[in-house]
N, C-alpha and C. Protein backbone atom coordinates (compact mmCIF):
# COMPACT_ATOMS: atom_id res chain seq x y z
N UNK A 1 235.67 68.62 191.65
CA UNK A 1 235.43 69.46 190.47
C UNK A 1 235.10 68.58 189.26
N UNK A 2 236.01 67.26 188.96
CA UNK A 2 236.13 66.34 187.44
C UNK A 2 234.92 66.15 188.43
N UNK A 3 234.05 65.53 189.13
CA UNK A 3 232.67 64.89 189.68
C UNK A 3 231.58 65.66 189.24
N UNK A 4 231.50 67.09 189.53
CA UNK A 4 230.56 68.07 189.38
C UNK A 4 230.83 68.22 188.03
N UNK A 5 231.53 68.36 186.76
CA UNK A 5 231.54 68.55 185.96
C UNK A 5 230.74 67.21 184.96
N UNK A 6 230.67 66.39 185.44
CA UNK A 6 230.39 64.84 185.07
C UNK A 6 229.10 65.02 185.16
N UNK A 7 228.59 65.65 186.33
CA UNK A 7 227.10 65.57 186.84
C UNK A 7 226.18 66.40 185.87
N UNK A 8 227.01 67.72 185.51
CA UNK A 8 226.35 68.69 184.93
C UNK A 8 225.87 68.62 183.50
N UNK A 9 227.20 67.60 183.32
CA UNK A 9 226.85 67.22 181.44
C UNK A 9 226.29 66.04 181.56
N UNK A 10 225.98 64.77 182.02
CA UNK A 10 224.93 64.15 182.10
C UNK A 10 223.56 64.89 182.12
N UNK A 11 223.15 65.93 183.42
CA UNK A 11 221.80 66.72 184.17
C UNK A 11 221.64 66.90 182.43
N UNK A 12 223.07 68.09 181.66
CA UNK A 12 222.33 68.51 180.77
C UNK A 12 221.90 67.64 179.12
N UNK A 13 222.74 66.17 179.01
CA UNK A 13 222.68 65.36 178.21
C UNK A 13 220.98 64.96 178.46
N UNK A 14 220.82 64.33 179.88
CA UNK A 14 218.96 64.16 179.39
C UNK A 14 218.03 64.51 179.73
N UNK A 15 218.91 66.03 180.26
CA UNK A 15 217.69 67.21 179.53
C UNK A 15 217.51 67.51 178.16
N UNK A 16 218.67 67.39 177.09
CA UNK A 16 218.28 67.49 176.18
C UNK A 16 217.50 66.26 175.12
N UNK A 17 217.77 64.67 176.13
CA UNK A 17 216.94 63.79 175.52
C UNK A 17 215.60 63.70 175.50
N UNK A 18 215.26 64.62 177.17
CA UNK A 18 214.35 64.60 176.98
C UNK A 18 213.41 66.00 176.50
N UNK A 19 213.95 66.52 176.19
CA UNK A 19 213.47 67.50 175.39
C UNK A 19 212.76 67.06 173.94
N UNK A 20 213.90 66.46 173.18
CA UNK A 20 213.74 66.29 172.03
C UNK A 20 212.67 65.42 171.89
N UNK A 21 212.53 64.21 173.05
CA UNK A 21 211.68 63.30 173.00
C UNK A 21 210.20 63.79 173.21
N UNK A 22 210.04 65.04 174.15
CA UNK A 22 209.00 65.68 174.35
C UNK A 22 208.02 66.56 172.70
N UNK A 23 209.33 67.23 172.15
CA UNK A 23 209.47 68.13 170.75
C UNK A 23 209.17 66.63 169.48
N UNK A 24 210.42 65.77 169.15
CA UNK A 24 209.75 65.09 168.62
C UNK A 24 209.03 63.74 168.49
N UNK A 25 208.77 63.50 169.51
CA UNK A 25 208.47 62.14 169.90
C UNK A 25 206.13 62.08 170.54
N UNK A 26 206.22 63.69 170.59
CA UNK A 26 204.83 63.97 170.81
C UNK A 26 203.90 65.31 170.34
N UNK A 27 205.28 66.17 170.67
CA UNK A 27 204.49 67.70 170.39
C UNK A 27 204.43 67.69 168.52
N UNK A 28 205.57 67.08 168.00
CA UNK A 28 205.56 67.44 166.56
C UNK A 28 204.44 66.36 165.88
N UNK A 29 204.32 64.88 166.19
CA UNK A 29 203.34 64.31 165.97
C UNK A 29 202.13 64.52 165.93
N UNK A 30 201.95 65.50 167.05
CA UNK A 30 200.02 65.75 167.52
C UNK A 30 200.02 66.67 166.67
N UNK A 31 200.87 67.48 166.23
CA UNK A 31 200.82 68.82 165.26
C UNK A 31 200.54 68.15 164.18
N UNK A 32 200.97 67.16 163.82
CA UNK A 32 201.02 66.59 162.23
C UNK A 32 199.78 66.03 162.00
N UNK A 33 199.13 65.19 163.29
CA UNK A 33 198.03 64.97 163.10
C UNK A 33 196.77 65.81 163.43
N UNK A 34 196.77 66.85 163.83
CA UNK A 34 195.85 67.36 164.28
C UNK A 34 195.73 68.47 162.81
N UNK A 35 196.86 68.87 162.11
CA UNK A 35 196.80 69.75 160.85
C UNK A 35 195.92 68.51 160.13
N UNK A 36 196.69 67.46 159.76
CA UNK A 36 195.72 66.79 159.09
C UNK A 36 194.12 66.64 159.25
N UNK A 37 193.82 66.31 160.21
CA UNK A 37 192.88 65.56 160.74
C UNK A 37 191.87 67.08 160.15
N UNK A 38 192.31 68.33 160.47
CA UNK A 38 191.75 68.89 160.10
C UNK A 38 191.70 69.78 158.78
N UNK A 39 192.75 69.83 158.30
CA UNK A 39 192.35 70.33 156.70
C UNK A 39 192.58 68.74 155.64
N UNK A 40 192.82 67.93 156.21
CA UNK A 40 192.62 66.86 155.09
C UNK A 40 192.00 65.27 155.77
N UNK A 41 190.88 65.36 156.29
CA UNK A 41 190.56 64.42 156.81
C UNK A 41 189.48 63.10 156.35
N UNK A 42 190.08 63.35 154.57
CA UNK A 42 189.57 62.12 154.21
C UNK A 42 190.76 61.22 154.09
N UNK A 43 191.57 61.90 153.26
CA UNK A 43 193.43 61.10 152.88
C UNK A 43 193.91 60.91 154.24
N UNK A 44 194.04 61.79 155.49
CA UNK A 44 194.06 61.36 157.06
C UNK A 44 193.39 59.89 157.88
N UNK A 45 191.99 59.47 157.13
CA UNK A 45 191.48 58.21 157.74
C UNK A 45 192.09 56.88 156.55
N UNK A 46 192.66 57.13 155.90
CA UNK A 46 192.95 56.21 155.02
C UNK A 46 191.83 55.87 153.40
N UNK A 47 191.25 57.35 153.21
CA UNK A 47 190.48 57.22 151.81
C UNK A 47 189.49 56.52 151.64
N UNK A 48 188.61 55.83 152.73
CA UNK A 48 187.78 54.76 152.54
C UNK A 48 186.33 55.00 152.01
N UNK A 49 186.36 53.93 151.21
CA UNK A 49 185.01 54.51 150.46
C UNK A 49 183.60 53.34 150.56
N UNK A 50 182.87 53.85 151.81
CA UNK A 50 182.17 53.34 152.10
C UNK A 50 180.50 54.08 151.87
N UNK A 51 179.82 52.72 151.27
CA UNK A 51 178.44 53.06 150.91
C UNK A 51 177.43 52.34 152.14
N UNK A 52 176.51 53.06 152.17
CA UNK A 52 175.78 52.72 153.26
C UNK A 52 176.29 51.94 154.49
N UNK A 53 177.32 52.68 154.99
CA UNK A 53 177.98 51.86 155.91
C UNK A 53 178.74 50.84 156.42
N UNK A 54 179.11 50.11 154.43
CA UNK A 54 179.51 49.35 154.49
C UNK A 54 181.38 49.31 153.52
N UNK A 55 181.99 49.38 154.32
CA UNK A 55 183.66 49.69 153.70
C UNK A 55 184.13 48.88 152.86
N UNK A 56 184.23 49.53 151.48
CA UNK A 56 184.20 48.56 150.26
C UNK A 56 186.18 48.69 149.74
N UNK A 57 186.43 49.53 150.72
CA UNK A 57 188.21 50.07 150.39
C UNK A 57 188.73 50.94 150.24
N UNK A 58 190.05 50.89 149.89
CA UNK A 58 190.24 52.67 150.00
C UNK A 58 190.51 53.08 148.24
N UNK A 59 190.75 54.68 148.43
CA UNK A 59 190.79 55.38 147.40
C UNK A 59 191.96 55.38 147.00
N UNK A 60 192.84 54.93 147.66
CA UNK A 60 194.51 55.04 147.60
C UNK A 60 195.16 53.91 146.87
N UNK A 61 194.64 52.47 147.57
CA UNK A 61 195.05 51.18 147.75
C UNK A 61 194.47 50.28 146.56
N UNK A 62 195.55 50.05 145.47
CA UNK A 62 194.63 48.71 144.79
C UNK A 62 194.46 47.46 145.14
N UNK A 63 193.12 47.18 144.25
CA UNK A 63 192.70 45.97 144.84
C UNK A 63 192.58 44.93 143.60
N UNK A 64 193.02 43.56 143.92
CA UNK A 64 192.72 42.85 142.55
C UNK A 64 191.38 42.29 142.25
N UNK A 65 190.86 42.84 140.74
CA UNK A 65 189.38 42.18 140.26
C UNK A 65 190.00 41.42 138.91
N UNK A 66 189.62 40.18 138.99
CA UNK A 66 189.76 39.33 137.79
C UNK A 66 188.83 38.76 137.03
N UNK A 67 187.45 39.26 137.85
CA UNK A 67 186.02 38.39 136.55
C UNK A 67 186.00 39.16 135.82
N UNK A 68 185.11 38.71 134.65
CA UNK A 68 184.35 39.10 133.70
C UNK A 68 183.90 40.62 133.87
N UNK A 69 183.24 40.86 134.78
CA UNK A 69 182.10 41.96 134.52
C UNK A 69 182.87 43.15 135.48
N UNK A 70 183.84 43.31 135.92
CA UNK A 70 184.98 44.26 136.47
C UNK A 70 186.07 44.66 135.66
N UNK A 71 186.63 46.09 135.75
CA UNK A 71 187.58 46.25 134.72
C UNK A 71 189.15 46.02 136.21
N UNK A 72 189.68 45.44 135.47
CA UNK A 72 191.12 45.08 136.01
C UNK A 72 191.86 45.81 136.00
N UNK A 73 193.04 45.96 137.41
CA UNK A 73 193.77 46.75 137.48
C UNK A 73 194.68 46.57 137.48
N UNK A 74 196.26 47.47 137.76
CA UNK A 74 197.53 46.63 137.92
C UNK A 74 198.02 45.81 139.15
N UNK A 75 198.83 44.82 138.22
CA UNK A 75 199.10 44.06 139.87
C UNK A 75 199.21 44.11 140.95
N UNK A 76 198.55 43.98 141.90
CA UNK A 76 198.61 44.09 143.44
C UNK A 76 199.78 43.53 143.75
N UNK A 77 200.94 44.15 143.75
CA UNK A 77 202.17 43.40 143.94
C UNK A 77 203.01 43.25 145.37
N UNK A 78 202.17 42.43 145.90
CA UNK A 78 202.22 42.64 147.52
C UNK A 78 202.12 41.51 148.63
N UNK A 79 202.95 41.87 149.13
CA UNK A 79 202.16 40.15 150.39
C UNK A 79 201.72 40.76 151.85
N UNK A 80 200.71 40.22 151.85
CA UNK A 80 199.69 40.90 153.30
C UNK A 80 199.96 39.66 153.84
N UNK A 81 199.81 40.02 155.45
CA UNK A 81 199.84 39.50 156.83
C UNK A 81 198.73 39.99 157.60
N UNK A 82 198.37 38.96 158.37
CA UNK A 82 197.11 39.41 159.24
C UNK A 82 197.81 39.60 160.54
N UNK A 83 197.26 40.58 161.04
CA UNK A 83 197.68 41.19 162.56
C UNK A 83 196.10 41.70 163.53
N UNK A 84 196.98 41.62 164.82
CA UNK A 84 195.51 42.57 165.41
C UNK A 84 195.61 43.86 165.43
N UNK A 85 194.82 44.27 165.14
CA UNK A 85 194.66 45.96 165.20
C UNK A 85 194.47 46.46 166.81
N UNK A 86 194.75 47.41 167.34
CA UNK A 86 194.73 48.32 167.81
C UNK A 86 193.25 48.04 169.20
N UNK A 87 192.26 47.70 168.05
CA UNK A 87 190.73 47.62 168.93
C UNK A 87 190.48 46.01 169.02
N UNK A 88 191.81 45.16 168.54
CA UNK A 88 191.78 43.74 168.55
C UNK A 88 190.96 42.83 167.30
N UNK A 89 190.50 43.87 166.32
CA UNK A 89 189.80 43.25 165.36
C UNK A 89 191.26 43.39 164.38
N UNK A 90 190.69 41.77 163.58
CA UNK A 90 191.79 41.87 162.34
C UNK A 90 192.39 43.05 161.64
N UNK A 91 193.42 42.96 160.95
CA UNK A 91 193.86 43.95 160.37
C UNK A 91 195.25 43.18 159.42
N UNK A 92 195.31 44.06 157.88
CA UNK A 92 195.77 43.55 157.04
C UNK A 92 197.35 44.63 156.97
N UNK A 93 198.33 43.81 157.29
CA UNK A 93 199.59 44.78 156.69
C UNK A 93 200.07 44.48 155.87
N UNK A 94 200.53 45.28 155.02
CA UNK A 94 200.85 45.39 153.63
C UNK A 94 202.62 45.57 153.25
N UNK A 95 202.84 44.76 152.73
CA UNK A 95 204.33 44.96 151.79
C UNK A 95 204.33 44.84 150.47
N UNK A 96 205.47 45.97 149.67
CA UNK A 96 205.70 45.74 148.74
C UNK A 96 206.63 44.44 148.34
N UNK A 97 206.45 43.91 147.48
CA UNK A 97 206.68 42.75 146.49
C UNK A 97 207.44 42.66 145.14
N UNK A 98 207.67 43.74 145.63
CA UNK A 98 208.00 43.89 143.89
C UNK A 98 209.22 43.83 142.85
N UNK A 99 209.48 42.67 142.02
CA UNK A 99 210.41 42.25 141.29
C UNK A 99 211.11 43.49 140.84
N UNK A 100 212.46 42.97 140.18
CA UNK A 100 213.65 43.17 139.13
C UNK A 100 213.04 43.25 138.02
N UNK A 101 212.75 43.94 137.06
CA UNK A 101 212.41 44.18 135.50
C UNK A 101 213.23 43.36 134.88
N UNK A 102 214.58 43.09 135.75
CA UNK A 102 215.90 42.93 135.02
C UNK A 102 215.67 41.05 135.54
N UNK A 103 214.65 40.50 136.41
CA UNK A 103 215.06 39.29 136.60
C UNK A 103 214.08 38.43 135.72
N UNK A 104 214.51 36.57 136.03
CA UNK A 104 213.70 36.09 134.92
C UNK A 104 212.19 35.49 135.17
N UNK A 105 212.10 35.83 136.63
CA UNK A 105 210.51 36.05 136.82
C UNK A 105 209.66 36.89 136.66
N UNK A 106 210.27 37.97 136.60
CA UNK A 106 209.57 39.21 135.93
C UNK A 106 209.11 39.27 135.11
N UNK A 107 210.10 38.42 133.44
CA UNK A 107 210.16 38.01 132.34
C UNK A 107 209.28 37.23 132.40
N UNK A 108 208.75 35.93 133.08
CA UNK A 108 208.08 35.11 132.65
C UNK A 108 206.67 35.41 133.44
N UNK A 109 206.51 35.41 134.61
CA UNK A 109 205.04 36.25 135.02
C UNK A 109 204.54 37.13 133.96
N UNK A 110 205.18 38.22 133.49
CA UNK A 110 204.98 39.63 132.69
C UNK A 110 204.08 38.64 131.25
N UNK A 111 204.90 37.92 131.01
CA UNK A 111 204.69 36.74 129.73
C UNK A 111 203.18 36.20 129.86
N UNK A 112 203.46 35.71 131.03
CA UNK A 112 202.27 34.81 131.41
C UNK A 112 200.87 35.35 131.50
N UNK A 113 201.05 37.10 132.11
CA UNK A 113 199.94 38.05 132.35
C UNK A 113 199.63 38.40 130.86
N UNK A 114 200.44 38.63 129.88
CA UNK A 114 200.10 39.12 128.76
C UNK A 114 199.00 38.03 128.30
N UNK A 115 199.54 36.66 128.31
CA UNK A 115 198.71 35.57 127.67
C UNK A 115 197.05 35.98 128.08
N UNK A 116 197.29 35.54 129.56
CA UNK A 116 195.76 35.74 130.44
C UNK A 116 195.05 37.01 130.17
N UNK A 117 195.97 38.11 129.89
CA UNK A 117 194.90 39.32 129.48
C UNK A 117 193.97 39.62 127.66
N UNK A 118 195.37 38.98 127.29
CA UNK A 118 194.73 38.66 125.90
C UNK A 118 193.33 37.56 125.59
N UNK A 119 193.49 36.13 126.63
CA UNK A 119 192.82 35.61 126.54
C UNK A 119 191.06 36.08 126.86
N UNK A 120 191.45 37.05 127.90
CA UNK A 120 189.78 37.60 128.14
C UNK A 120 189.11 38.57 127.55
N UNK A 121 189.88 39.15 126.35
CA UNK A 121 190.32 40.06 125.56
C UNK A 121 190.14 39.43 124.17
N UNK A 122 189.74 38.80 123.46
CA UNK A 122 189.80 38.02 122.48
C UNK A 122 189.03 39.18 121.14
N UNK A 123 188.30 40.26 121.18
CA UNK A 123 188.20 41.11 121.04
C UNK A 123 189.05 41.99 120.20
N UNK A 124 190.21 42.42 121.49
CA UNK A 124 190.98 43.25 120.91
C UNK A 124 192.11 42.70 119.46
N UNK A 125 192.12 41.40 119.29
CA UNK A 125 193.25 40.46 118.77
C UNK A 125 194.31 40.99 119.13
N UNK A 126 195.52 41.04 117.98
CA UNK A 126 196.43 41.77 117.96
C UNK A 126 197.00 42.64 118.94
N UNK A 127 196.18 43.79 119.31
CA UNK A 127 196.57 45.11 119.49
C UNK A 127 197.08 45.07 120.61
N UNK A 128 198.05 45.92 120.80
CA UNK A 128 199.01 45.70 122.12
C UNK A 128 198.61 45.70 123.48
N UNK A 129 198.89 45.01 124.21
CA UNK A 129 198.05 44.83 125.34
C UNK A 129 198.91 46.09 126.92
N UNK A 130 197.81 47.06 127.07
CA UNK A 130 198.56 47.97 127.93
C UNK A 130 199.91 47.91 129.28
N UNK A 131 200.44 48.19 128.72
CA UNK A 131 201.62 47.96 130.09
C UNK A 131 201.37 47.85 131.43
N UNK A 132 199.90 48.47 131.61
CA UNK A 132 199.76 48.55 133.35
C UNK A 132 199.06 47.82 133.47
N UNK A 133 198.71 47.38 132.35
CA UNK A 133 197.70 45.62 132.70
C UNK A 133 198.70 44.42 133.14
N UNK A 134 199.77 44.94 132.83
CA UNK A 134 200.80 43.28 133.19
C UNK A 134 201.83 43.74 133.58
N UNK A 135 201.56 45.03 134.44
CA UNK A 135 203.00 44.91 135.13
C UNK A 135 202.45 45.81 136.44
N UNK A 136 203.29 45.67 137.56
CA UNK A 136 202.83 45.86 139.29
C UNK A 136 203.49 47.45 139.05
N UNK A 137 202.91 48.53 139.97
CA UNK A 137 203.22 49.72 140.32
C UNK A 137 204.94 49.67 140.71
N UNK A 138 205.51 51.01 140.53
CA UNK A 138 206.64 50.80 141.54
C UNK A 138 206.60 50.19 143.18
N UNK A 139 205.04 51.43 143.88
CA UNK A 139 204.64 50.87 145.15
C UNK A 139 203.65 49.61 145.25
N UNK A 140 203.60 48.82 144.10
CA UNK A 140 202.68 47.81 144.12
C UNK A 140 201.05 48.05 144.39
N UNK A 141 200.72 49.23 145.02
CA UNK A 141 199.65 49.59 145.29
C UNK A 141 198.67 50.82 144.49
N UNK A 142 199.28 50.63 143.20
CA UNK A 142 198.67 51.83 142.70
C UNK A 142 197.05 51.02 142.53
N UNK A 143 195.97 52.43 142.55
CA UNK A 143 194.51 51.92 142.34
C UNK A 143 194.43 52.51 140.98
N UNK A 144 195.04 53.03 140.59
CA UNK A 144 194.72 53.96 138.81
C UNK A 144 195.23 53.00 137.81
N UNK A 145 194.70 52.95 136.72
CA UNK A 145 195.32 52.24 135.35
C UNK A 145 195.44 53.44 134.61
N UNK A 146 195.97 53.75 133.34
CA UNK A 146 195.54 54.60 132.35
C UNK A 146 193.93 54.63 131.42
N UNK A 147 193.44 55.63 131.18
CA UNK A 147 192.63 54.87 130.22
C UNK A 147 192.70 54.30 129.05
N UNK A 148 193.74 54.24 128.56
CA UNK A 148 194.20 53.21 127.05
C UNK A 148 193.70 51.94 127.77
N UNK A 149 194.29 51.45 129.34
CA UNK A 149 193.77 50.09 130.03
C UNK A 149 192.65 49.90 130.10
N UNK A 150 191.97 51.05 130.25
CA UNK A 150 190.21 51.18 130.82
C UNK A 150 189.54 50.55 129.65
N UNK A 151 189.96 51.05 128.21
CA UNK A 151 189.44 51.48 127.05
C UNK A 151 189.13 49.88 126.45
N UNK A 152 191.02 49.18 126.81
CA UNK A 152 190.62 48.03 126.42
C UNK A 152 190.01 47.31 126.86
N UNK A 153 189.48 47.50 128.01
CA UNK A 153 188.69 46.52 128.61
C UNK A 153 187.13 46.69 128.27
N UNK A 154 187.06 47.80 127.74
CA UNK A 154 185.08 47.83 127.48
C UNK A 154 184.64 47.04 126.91
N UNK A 155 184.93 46.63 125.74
CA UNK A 155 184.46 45.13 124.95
C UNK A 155 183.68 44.19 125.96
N UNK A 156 184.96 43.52 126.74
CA UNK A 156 184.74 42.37 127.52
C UNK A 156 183.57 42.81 128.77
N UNK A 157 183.39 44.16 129.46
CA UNK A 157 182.71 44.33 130.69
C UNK A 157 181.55 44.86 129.68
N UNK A 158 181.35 45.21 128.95
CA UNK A 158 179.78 45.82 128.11
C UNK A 158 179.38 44.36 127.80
N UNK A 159 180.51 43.20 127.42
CA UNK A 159 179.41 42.03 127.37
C UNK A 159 179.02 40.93 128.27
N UNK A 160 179.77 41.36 129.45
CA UNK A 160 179.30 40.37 130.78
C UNK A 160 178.25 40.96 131.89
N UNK A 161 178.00 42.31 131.42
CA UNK A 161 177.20 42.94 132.18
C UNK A 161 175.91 43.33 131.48
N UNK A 162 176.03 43.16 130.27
CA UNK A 162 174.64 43.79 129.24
C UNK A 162 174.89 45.48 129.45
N UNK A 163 175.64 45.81 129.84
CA UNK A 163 175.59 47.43 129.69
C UNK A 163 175.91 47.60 128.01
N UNK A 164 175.88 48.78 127.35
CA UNK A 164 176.17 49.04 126.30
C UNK A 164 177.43 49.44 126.73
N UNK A 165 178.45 49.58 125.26
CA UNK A 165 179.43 49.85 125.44
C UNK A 165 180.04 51.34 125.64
N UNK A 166 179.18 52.24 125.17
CA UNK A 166 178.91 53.56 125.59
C UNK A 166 178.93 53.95 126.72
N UNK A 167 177.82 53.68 127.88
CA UNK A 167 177.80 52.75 129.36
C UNK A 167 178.80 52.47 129.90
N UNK A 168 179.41 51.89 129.66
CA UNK A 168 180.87 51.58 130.37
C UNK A 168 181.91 52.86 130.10
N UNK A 169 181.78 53.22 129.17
CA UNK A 169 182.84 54.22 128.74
C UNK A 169 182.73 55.90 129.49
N UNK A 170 181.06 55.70 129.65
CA UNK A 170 180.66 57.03 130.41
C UNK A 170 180.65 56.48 132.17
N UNK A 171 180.87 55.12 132.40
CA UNK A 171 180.99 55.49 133.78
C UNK A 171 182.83 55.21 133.97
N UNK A 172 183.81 54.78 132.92
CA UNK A 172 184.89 55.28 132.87
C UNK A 172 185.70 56.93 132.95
N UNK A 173 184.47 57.46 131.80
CA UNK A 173 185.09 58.79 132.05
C UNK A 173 184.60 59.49 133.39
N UNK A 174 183.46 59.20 133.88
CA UNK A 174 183.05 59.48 135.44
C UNK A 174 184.25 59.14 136.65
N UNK A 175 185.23 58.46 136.25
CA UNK A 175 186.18 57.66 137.40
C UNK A 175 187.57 58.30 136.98
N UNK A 176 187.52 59.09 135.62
CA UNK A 176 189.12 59.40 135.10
C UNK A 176 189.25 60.72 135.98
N UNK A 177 190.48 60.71 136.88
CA UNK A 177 191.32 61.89 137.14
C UNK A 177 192.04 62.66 136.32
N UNK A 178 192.32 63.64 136.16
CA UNK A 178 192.97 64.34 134.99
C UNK A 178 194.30 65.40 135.94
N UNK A 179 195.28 65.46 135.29
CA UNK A 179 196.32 65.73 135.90
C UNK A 179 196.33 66.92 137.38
N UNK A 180 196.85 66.81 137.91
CA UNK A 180 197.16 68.22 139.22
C UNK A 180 197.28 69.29 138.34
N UNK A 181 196.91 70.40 138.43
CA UNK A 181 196.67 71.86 138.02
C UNK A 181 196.81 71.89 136.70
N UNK A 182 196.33 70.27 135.69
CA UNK A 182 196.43 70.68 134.45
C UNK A 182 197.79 70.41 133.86
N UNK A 183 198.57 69.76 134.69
CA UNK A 183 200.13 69.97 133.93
C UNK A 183 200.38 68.54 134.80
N UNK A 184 200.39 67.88 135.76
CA UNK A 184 201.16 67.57 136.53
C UNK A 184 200.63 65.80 136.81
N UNK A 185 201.23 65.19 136.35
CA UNK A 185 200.77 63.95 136.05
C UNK A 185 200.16 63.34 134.52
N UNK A 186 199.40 62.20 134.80
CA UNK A 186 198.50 61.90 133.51
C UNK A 186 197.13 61.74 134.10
N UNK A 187 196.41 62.07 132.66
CA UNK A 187 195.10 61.21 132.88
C UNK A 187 195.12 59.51 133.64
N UNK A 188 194.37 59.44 134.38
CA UNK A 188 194.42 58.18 135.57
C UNK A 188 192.73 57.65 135.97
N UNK A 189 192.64 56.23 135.85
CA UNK A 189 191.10 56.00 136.10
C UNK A 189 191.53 55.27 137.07
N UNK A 190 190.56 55.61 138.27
CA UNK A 190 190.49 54.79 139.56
C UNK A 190 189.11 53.65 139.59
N UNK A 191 190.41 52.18 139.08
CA UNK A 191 189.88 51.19 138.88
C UNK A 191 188.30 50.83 140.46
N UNK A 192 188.72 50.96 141.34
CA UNK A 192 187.67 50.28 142.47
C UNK A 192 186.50 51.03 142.35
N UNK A 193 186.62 52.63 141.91
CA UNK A 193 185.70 53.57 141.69
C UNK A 193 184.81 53.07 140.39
N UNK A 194 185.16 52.75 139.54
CA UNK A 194 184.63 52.21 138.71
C UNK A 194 183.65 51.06 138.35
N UNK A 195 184.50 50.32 139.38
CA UNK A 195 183.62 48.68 139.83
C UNK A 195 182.39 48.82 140.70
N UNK A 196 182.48 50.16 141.05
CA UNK A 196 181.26 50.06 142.22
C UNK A 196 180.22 50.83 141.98
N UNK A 197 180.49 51.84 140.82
CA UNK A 197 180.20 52.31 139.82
C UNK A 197 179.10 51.22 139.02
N UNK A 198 180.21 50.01 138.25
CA UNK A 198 179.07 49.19 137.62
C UNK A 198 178.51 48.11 138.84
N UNK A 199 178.90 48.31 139.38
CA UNK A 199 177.63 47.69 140.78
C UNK A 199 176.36 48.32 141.25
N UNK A 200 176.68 49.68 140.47
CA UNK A 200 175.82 50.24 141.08
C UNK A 200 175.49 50.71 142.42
N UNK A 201 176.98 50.64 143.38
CA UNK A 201 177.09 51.03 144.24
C UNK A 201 177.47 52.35 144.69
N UNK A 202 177.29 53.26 143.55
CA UNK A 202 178.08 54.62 143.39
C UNK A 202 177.19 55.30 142.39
């Protein structure tokens, strides 16, 4: 009887492992991706924004630009590793990086970025130099600055590119997002959109 009773609650212990493993380990996954894949299947491939065939990055993911004739975004605050992908071609994984506000590298990087942004900036003198210019996302990966960031940067990209400064400002406001239903967020310019924009790749 204690034998058969042993047997029955094991039979039914992984039946229910494998149940669950069936429910969530495949059936709830293919559901998740297959909703996606089909009502949202640009944010589903990873946002990539490719011109003539050629994948310049995603819509999601920032990327760091530091010349002259690009407007800069916030810190890519991150350390990538190369791995193989899936089809055996490279592939980049991504971690966040991201300091203590409260520690004294934070303090002195933060310091150091202010210098370097002012310096390319010579322009603006004085005037306060935007917070998301010298400091990393919570997820390190934000691609948006504000446009107060955008704004300050026209000076410097209207004169390394010969665009007018007007020019820059109208393919800024071409790249600004404006909040979810009007209420829900801030105004946000998607820095890579912009760059490819004055590339003329967009």
């Amino acid at each position: 009887m204690k034998a058969r009773t042993i047997l029955r609650t094991t039979a039914s212990a992984l039946a229910l492992v494998l149940a669950a493993t069936v429910l969530c380990g495949v059936a709830y996954p293919a559901a998740v991706t297959g909703v996606a894949q089909a009502l949202f299947p640009w944010q589903a491939n990873g946002s990539i924004i490719e011109v003539d065939g050629v994948a310049y990055g995603s819509d999601l993911v920032g990327q760091p630009f530091q010349d002259e004739r690009h407007l800069w975004g916030r810190l890519t605050d991150a350390s990538a590793s190369l791995i193989s992908g899936e089809d055996g071609q490279p592939a980049l994984w991504y971690q966040s990086a991201a300091l203590s506000p409260a520690s004294d590298e934070f303090a002195a990087r933060t310091a150091e970025r202010v210098a370097e942004v002012r310096a390319a900036h010579p322009d603006q003198g004085d005037r306060p130099v935007p917070s998301d210019l010298v400091t990393a996302s919570g997820s390190g990966f934000d691609p948006h600055i504000s446009p107060a960031a955008a704004e300050y940067q026209v000076g410097r990209i209207a004169a390394a590119t010969g665009y007018s400064e007007d020019d820059v400002r109208a393919v800024i406001d071409a790249c600004t997002e404006q909040p979810l239903l009007g209420v829900l967020g801030e105004p946000r310019v998607n820095v890579l959109r912009v760059n490819l924009m004055l590339d003329g790749l967009l």
